[in-house]
Protein backbone atom coordinates (compact mmCIF):
# COMPACT_ATOMS: atom_id res chain seq x y z
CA UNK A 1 108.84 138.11 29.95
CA UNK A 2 106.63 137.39 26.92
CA UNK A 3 105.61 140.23 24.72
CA UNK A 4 102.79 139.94 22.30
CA UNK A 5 101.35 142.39 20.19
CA UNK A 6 97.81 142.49 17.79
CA UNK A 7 95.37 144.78 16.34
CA UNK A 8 92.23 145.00 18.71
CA UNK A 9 89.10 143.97 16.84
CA UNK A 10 86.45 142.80 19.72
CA UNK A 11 84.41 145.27 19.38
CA UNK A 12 84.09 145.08 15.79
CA UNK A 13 83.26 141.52 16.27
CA UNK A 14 81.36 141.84 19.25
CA UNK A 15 78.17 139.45 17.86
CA UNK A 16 80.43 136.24 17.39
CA UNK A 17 82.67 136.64 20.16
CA UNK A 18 79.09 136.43 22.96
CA UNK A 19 77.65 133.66 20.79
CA UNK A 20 81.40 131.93 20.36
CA UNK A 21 81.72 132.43 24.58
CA UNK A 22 79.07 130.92 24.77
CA UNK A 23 79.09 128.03 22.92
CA UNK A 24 82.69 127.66 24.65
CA UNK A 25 81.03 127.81 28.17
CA UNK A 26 77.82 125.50 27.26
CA UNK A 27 80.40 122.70 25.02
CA UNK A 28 82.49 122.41 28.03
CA UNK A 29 85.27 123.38 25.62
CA UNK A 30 88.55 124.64 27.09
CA UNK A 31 88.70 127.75 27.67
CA UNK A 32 90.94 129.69 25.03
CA UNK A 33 89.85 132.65 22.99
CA UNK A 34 88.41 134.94 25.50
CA UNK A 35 90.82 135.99 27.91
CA UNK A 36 91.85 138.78 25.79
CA UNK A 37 89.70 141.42 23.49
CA UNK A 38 89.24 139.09 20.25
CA UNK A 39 92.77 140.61 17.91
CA UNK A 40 94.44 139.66 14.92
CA UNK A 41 98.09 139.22 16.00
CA UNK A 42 100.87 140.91 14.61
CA UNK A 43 103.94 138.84 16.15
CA UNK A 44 103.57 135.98 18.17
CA UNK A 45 104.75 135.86 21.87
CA UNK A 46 108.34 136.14 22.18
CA UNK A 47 110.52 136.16 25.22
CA UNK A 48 112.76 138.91 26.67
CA UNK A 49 114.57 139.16 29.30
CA UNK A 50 112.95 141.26 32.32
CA UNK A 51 115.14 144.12 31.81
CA UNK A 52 115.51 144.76 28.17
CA UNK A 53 110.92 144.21 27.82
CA UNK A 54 110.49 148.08 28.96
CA UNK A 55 112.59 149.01 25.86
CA UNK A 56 110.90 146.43 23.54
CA UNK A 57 107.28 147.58 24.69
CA UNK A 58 108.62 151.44 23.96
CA UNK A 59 109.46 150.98 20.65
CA UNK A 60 106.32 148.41 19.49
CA UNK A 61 104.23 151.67 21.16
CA UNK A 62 105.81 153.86 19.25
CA UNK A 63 106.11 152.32 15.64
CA UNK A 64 101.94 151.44 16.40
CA UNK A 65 101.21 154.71 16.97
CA UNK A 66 103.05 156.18 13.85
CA UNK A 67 100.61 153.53 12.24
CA UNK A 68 97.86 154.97 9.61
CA UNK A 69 94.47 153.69 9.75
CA UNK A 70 93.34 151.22 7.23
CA UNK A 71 90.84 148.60 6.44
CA UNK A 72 91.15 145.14 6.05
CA UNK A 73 88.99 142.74 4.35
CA UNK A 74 87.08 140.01 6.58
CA UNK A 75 87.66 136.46 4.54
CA UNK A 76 85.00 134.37 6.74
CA UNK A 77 85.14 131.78 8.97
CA UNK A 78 87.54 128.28 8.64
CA UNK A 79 87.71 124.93 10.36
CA UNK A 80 91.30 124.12 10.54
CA UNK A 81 90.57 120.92 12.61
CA UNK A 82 91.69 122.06 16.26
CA UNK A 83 91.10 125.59 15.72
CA UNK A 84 88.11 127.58 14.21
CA UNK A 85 89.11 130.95 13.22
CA UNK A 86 88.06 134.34 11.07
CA UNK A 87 90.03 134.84 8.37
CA UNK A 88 91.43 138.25 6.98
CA UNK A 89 92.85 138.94 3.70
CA UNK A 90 96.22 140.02 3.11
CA UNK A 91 97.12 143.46 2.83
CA UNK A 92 99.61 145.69 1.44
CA UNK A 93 99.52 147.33 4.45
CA UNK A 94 98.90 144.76 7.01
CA UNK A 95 101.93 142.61 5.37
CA UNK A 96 104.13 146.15 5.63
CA UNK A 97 103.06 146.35 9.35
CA UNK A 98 103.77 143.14 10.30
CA UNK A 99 106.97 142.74 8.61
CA UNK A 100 108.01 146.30 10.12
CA UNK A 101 107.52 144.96 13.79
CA UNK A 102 109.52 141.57 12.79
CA UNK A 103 112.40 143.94 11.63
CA UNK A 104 112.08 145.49 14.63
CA UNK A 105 111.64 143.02 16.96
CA UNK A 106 114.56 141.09 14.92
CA UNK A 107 117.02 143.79 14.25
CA UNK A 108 116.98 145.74 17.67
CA UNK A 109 116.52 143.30 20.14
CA UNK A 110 117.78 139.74 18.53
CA UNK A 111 114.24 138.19 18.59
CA UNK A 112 114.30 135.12 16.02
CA UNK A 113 111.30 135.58 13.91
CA UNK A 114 108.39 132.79 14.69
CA UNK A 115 107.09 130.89 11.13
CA UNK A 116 103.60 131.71 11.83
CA UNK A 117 105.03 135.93 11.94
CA UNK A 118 105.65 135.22 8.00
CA UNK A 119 103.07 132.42 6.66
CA UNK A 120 100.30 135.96 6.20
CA UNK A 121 97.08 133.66 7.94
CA UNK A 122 95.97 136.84 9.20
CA UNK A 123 92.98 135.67 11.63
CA UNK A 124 91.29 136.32 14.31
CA UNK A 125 90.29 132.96 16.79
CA UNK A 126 86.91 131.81 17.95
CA UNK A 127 87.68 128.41 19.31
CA UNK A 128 90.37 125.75 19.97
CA UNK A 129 90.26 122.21 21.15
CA UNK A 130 91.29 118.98 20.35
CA UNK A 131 87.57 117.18 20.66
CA UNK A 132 86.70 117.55 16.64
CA UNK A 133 82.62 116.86 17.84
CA UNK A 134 82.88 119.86 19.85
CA UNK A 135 84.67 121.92 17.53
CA UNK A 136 81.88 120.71 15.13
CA UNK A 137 79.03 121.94 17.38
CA UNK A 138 81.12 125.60 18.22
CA UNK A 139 81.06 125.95 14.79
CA UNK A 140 77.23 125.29 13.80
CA UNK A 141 76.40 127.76 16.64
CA UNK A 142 78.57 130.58 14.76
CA UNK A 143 78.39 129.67 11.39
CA UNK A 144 74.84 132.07 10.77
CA UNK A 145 76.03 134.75 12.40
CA UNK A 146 76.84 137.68 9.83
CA UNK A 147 80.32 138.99 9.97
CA UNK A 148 81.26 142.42 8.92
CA UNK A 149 82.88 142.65 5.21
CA UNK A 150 85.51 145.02 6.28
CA UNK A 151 87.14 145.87 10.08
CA UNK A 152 88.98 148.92 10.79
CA UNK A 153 92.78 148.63 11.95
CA UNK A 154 92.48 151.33 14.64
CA UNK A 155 93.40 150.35 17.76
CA UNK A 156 96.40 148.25 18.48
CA UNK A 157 97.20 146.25 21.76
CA UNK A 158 100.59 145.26 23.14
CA UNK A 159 100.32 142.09 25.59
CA UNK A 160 102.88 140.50 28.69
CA UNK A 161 102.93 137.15 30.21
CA UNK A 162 104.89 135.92 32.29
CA UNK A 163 104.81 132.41 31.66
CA UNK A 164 104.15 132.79 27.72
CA UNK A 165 101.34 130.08 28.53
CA UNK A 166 97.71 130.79 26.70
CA UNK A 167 95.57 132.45 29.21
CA UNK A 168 98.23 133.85 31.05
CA UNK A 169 98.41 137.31 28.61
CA UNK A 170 97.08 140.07 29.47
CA UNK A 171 96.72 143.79 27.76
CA UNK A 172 99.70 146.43 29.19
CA UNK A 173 98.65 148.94 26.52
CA UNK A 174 95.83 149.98 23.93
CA UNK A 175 96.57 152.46 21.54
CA UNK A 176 94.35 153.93 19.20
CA UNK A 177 95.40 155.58 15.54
């Protein structure tokens, strides 16, 4: 099983994620962003075996919920070429979070930590796809819309998929701090 786990932003972000769907549905652009609440991920998927994932989701619940609320700062939006995404600034204590779940994920159940876990492109995605004229149009459709300068870190979400495939994930638990 695949375990993923992110803060839950959508409805902080609500006003980009309907206009980004949108543009998604009307550009014919595969579908990718949308199948789960808009988040900024913590630790990328990883893969347990069936067995052992009960224990793994237990103890990502429970360091999430000993979690203290915080803010973090909303950078603005950047076209990477294949993906379009929201940046968020690095933060003493979204870097401590993130590095605690690693540790954990690392130490107590032998999960190799992912590059992307460490690299600190905190982000949140509005669109990927490999036709650059469509990623061109998605983005003039969002560009004007006003984000928020700060988001709260409130409510946490812990993901499974089966297949580890995008799309396939789907929210097990939401926690709130």
């Amino acid at each position: 099983m695949y375990i993923w786990t992110g803060i839950d932003v959508d409805g902080q972000l609500r006003g980009i994620k309907d206009a980004a769907r949108t543009a998604e549905e009307e550009l014919g652009m595969k579908p990718s962003c949308f199948t789960l609440p808009m988040h900024i991920s913590l630790k990328i998927p990883f893969f347990v075996s069936d067995d052992v994932a009960p224990r793994v989701i237990s103890e990502l619940e429970n360091r999430l919920l000993s979690a203290k609320r915080f803010e973090i700062d909303v950078d603005g939006i950047r076209d990477e070429g294949n993906i379009i995404w929201i940046r968020m600034t690095p933060s003493k204590e979204l870097d401590e979070l993130t590095d605690d779940i690693v540790a954990l994920t690392s130490r107590r159940f032998d999960v190799e930590p992912h590059e992307y876990d460490c690299d600190r492109l905190y982000h949140t995605t509005l669109f990927m796809d490999a036709d650059r004229t469509k990623m061109q149009e998605a983005l003039t459709r969002v560009k004007h819309i006003a984000l928020p300068k700060r988001i709260a870190a409130d409510r946490f979400i812990i993901g499974t998929s089966e297949s580890g495939e995008l799309g396939s994930f789907k929210v097990i638990r939401t926690l709130e701090v």
